[in-house]
Protein backbone atom coordinates (compact mmCIF):
# COMPACT_ATOMS: atom_id res chain seq x y z
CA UNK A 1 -96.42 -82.92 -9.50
CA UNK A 2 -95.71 -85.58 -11.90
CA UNK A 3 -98.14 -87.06 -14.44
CA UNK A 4 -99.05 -90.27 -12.43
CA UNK A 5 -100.14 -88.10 -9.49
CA UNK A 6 -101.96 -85.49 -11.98
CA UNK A 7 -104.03 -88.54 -13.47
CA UNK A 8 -104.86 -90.49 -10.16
CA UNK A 9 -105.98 -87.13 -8.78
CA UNK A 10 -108.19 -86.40 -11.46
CA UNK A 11 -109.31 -89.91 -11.71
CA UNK A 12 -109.91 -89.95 -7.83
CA UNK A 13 -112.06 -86.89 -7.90
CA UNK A 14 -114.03 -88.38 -11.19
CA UNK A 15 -114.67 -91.12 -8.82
CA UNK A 16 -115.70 -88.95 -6.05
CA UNK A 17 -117.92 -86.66 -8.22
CA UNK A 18 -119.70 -89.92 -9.19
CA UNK A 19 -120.15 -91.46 -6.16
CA UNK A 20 -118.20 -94.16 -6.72
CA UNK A 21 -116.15 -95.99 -4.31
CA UNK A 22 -113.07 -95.09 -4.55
CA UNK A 23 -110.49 -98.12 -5.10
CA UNK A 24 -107.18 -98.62 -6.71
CA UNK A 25 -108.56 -101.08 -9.18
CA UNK A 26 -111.12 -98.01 -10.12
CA UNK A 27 -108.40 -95.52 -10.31
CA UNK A 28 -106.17 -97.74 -12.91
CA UNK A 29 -109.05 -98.37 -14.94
CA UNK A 30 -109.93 -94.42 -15.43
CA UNK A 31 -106.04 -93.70 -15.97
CA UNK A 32 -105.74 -96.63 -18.49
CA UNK A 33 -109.07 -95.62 -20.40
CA UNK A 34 -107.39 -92.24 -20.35
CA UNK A 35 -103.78 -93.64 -22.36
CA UNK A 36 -101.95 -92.67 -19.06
CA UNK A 37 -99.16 -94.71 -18.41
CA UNK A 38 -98.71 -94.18 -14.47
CA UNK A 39 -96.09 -95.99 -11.97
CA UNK A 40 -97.96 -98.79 -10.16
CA UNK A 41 -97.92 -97.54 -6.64
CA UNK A 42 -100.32 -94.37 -7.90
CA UNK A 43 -103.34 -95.83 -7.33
CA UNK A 44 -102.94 -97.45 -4.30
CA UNK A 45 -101.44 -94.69 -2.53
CA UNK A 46 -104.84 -92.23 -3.52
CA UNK A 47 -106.96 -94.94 -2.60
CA UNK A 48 -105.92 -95.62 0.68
CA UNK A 49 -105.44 -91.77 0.93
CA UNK A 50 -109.42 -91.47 -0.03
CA UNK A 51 -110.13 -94.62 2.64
CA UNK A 52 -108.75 -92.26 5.54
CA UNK A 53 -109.15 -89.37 4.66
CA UNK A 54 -112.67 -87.33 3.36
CA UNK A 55 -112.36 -86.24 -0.37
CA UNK A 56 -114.28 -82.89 -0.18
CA UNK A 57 -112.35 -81.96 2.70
CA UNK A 58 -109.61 -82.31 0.65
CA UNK A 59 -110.53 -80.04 -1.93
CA UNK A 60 -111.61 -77.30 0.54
CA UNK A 61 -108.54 -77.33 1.89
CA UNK A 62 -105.80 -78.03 -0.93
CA UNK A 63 -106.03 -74.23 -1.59
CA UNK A 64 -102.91 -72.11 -1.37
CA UNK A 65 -101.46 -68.67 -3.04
CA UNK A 66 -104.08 -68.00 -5.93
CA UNK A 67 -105.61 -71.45 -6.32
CA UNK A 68 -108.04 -71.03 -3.74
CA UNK A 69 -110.44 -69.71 -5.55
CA UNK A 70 -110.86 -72.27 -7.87
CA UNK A 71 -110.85 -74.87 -5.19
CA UNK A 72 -113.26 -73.06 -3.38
CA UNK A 73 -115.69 -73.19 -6.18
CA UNK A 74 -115.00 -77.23 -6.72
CA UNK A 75 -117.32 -78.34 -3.98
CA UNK A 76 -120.15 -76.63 -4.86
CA UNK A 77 -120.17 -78.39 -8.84
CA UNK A 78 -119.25 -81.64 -6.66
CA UNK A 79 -122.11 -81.54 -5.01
CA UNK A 80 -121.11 -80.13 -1.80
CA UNK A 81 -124.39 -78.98 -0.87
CA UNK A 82 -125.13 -75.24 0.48
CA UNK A 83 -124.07 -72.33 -1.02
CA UNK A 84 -120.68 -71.68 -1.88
CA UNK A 85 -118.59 -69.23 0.08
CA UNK A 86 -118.41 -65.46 -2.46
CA UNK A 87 -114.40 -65.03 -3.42
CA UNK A 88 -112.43 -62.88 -2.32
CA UNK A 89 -112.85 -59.38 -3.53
CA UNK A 90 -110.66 -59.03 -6.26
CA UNK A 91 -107.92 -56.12 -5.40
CA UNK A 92 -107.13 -53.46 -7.79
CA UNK A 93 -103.54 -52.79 -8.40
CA UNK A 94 -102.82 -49.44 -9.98
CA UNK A 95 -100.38 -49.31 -12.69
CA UNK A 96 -97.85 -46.80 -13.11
CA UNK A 97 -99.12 -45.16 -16.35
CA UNK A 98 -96.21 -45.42 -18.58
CA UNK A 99 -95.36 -41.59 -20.31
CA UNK A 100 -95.99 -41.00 -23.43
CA UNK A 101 -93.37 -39.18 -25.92
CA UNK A 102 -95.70 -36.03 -25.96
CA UNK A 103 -95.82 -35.91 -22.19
CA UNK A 104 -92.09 -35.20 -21.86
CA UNK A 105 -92.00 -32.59 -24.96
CA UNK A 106 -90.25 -33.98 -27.59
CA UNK A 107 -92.01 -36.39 -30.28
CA UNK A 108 -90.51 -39.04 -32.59
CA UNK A 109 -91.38 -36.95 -35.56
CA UNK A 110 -90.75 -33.45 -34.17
C-alpha cells in the first residue's frame, strides 16, 4: 500500500468516525493538515469509493490472515452499535522445549 492510499484511508475513516460527509475536497484537507504529500487522484478515488460503497461494511470485511481481529474490533469504537463479536480463541502452540546442556550429560564447565 503506498503512502497516498495509507493517508486517504485513514483520513476517510476520520471522516467516517465523525460523521462527516465524506468528499474528496474533505479528504485533501485532512491529508494536507497532516504534511502528506499524496498523488491527486487519492482522494477522489476513496470518495467515490465511500459514495458507493458503505464504510463500516468495509471495515468488517477488509479482514484477512491475522488482521481480523483488529478490524473486527474497529466498528464497535466507530460506533457500530451492538456488541462486538468475542475473537477468536487464541490457539496455543506448544514449543519444542529446547535441551538444556545438563539434560544431555555433559556441562560447559564439567
Amino acid at each position: 500500500m503506498s503512502i497516498g492510499e495509507t493517508a486517504c484511508t485513514y483520513a476517510t475513516l476520520i471522516l467516517h468516525d465523525d460523521g462527516i460527509p465524506i468528499t474528496a475536497e474533505k479528504i485533501s484537507t485532512i491529508v494536507k493538515a497532516a504534511n502528506v504529500q499524496v498523488e491527486s487522484y487519492w482522494p477522489s478515488l476513496f470518495a467515490k469509493l465511500a459514495e458507493k460503497r458503505n464504510i463500516e461494511d468495509l471495515i468488517v470485511n477488509a479482514g484477512g490472515g491475522g488482521a481480523s481481529v483488529a478490524v473486527a474490533a474497529v466498528p464497535a469504537a466507530v460506533g457500530g452499535g451492538g456488541a462486538a463479536a468475542p475473537p477468536p480463541a487464541e490457539e496455543k502452540k506448544e514449543e519444542p522445549q529446547e535441551e538444556s546442556d545438563g539434560d544431555m550429560g555433559f556441562s560447559l564447565f564439567d
